[in-house]
C-alpha atoms as a PDB file:
ATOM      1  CA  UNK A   1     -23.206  27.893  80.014  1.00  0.00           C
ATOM      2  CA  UNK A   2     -21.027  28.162  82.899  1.00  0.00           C
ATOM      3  CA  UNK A   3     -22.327  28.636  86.080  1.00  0.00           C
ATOM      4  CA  UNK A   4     -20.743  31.277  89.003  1.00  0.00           C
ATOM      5  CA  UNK A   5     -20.726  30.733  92.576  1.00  0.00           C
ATOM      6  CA  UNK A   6     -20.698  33.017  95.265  1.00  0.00           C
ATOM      7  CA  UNK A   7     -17.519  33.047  95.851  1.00  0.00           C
ATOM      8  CA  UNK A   8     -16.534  34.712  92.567  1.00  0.00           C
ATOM      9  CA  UNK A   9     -18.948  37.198  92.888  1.00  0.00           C
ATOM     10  CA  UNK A  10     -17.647  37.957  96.612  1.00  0.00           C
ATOM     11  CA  UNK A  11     -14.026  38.036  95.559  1.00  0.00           C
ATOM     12  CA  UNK A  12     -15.013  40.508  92.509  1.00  0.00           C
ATOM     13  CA  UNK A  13     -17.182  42.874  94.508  1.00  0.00           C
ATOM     14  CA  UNK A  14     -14.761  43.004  97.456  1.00  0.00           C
ATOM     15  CA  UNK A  15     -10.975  42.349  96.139  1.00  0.00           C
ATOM     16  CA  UNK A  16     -10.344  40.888  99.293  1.00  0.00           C
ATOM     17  CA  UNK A  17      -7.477  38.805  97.280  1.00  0.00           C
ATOM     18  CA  UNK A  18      -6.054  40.445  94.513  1.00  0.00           C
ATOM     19  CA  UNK A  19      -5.024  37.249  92.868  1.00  0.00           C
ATOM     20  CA  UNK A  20      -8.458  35.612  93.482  1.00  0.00           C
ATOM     21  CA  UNK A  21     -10.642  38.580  92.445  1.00  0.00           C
ATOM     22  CA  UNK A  22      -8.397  39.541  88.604  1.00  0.00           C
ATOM     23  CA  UNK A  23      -9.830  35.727  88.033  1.00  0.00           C
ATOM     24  CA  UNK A  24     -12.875  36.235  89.518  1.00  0.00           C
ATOM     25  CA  UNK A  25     -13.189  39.370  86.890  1.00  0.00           C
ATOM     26  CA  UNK A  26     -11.863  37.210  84.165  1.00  0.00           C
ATOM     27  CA  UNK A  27     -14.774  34.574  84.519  1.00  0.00           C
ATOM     28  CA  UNK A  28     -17.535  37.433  85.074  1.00  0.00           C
ATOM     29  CA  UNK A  29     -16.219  38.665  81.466  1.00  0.00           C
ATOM     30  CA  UNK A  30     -17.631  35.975  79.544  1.00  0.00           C
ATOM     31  CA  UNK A  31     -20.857  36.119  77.679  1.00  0.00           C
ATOM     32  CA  UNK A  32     -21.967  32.619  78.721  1.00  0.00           C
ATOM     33  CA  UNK A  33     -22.698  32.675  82.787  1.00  0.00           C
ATOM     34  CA  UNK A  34     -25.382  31.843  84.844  1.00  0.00           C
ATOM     35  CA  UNK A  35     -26.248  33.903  88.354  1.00  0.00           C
ATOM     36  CA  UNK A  36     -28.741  32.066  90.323  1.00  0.00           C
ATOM     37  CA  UNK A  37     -30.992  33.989  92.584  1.00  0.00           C
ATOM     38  CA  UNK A  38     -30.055  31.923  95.383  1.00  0.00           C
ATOM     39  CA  UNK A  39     -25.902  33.068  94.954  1.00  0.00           C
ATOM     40  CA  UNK A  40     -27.320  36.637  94.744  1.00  0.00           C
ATOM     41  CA  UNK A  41     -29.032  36.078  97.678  1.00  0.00           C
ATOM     42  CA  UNK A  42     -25.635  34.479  99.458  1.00  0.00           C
ATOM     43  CA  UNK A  43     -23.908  37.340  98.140  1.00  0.00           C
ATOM     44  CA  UNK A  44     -25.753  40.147  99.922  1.00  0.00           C
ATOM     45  CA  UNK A  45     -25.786  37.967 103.340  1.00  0.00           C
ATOM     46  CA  UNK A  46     -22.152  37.708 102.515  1.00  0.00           C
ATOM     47  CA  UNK A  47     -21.277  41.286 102.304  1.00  0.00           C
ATOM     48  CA  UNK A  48     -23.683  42.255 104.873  1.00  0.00           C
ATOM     49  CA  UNK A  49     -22.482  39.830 107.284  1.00  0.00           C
ATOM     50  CA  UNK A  50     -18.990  39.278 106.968  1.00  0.00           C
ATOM     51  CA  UNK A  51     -17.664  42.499 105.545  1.00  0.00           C
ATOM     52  CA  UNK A  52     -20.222  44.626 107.626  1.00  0.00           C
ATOM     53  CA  UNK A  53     -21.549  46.352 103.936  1.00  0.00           C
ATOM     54  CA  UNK A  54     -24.934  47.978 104.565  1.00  0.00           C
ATOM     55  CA  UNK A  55     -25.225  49.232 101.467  1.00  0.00           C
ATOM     56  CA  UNK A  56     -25.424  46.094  99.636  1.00  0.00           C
ATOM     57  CA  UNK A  57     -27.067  47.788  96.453  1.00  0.00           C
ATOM     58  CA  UNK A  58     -24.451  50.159  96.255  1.00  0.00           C
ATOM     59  CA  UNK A  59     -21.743  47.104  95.896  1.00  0.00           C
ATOM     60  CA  UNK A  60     -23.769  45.084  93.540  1.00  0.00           C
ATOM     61  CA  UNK A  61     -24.087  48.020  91.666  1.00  0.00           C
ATOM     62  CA  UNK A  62     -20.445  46.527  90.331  1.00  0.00           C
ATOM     63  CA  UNK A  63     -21.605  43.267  88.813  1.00  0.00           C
ATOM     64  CA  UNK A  64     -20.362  43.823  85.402  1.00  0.00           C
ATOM     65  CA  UNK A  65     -23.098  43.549  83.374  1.00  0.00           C
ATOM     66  CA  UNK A  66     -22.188  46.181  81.084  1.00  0.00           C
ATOM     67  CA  UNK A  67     -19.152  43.308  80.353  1.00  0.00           C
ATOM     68  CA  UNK A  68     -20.779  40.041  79.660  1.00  0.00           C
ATOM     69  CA  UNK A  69     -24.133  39.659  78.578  1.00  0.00           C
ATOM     70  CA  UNK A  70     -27.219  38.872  80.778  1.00  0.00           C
ATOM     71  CA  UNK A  71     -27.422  35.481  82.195  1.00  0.00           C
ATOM     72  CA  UNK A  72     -30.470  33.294  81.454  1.00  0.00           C
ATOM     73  CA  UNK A  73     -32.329  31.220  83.309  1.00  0.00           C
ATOM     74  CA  UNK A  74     -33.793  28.191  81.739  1.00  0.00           C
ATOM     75  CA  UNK A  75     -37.246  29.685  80.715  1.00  0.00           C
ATOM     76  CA  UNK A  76     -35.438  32.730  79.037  1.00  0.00           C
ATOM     77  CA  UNK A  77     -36.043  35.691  81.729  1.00  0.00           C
ATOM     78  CA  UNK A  78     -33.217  37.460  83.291  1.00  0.00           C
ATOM     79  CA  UNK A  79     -31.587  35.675  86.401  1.00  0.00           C
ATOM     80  CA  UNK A  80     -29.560  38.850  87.122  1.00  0.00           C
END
């Protein structure tokens, strides 16, 4: 299990860099990631903060979890 940082996330929800965010979307496509709540948490700050999003929900919205399967925290339950 691979674990994703919040920069990929950023990069994917904002394609700031086009370059950055195509890999960003590449490693969000596989089935084996983990999301901790903490990066979630950076991400919202993130997009709140330094791209001025309000609507935070509205851009996470994108996460592509129709793409890659959930990712699982150790005890089993969904970490996003």
């Amino acid at each position: 299990m691979n674990g994703v940082d919040t920069n990929i996330i950023g990069r994917f929800l904002t394609g700031d860099d086009p370059g950055q965010s195509e890999k960003a979307r590449a490693v969000l496509k596989r089935s084996d990631i983990f999301v901790a709540e903490m990066v979630m948490l950076e991400v919202e700050w993130v997009l709140r903060h330094a791209y001025s999003l309000r609507q935070t929900r509205r851009a996470a919205r994108y996460f592509p979890t129709t793409e890659s399967s959930f990712a699982r925290q150790r005890d089993g339950a969904n970490a996003w």
